[in-house]
C-alpha atoms as a PDB file:
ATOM      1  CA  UNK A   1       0.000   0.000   0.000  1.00  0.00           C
ATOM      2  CA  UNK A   2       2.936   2.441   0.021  1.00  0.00           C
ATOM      3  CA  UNK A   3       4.671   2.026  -3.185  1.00  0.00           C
ATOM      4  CA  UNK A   4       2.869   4.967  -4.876  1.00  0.00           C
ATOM      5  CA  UNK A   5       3.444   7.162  -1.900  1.00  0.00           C
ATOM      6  CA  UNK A   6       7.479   6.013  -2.051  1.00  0.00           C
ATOM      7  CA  UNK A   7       7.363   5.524  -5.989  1.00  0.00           C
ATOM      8  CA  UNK A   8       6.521   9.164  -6.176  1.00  0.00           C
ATOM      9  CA  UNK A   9       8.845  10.432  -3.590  1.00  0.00           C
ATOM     10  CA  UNK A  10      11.512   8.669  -5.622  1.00  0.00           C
ATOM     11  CA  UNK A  11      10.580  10.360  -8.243  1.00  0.00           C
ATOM     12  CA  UNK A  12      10.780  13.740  -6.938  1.00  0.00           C
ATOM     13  CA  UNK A  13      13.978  13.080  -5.333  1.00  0.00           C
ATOM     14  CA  UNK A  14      15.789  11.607  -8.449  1.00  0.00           C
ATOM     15  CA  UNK A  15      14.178  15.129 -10.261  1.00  0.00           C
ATOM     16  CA  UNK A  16      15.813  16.941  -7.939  1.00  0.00           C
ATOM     17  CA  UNK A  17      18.709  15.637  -7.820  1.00  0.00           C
ATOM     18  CA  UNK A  18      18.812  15.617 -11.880  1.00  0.00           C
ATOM     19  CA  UNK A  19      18.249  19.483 -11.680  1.00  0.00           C
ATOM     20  CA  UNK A  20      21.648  19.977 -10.053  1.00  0.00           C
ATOM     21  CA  UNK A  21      23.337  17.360 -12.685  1.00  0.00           C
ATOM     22  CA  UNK A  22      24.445  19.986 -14.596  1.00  0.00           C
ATOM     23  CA  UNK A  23      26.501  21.738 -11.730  1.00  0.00           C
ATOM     24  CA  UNK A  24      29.017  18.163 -11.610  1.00  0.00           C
ATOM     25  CA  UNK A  25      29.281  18.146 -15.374  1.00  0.00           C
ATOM     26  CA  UNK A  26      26.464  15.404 -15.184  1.00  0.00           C
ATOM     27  CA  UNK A  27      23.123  15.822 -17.848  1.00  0.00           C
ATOM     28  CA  UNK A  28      19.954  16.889 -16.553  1.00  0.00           C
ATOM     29  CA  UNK A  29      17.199  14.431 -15.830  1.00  0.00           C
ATOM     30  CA  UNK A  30      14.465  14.592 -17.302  1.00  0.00           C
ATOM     31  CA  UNK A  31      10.497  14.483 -15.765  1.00  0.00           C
ATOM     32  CA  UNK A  32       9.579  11.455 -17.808  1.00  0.00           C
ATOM     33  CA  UNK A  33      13.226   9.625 -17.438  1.00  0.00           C
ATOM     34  CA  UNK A  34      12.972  10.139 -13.649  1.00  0.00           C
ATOM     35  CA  UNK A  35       9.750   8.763 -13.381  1.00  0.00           C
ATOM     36  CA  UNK A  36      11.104   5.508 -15.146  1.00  0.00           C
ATOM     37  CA  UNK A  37      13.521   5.441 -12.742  1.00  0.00           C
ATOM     38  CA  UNK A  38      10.828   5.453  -9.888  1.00  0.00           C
ATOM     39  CA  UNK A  39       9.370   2.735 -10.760  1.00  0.00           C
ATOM     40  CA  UNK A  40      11.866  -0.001  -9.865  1.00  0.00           C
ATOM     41  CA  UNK A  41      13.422   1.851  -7.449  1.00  0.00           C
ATOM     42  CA  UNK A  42       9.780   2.153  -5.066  1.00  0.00           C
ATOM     43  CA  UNK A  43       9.998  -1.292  -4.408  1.00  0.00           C
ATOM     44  CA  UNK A  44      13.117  -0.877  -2.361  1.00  0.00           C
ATOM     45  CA  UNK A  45      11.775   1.955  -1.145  1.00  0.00           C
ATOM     46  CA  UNK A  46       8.558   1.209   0.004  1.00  0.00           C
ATOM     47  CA  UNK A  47      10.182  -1.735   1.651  1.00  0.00           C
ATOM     48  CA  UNK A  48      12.474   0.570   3.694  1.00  0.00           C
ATOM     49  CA  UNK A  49       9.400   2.834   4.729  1.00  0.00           C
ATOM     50  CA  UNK A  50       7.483  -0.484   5.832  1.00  0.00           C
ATOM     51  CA  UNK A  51      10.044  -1.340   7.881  1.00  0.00           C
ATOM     52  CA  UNK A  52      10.729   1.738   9.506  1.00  0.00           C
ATOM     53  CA  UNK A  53       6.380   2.324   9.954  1.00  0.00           C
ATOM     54  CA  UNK A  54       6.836  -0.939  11.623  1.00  0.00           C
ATOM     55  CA  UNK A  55       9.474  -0.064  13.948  1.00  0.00           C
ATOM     56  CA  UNK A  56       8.085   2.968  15.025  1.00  0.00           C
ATOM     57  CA  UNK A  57       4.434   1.316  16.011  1.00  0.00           C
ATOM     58  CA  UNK A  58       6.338  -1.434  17.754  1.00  0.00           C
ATOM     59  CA  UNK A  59       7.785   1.427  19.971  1.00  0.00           C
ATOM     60  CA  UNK A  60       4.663   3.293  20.471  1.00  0.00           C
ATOM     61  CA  UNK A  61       3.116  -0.135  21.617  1.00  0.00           C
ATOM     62  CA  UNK A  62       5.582  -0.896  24.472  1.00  0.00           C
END
């Protein structure tokens, strides 16, 4: 149930951090490129969160 929530912040990140690209020689990412991108890379992601949403409920129930 998170993978679009982490898919898209993946997205946005890898956007970002396409913008500045250009500043370390590097071409710019593009909208469509770094969605592409997102997509196998909010698995992982989304994985991560999970674990971490879990980890934080199992402190809030002790």
């Amino acid at each position: 149930m998170l993978y679009p929530f982490a898919a898209a912040a993946v997205a946005i990140n890898l956007f970002m951090l396409g913008l500045m690209g250009p500043a370390v020689g590097l071409p710019a990412l593009s909208p469509i490129l770094s969605l592409a991108l997102s997509l196998p890379l909010g698995v992982p992601a989304s994985w991560l969160a999970a674990r971490w949403l879990r980890h934080l409920l199992d402190e809030a129930g002790r």
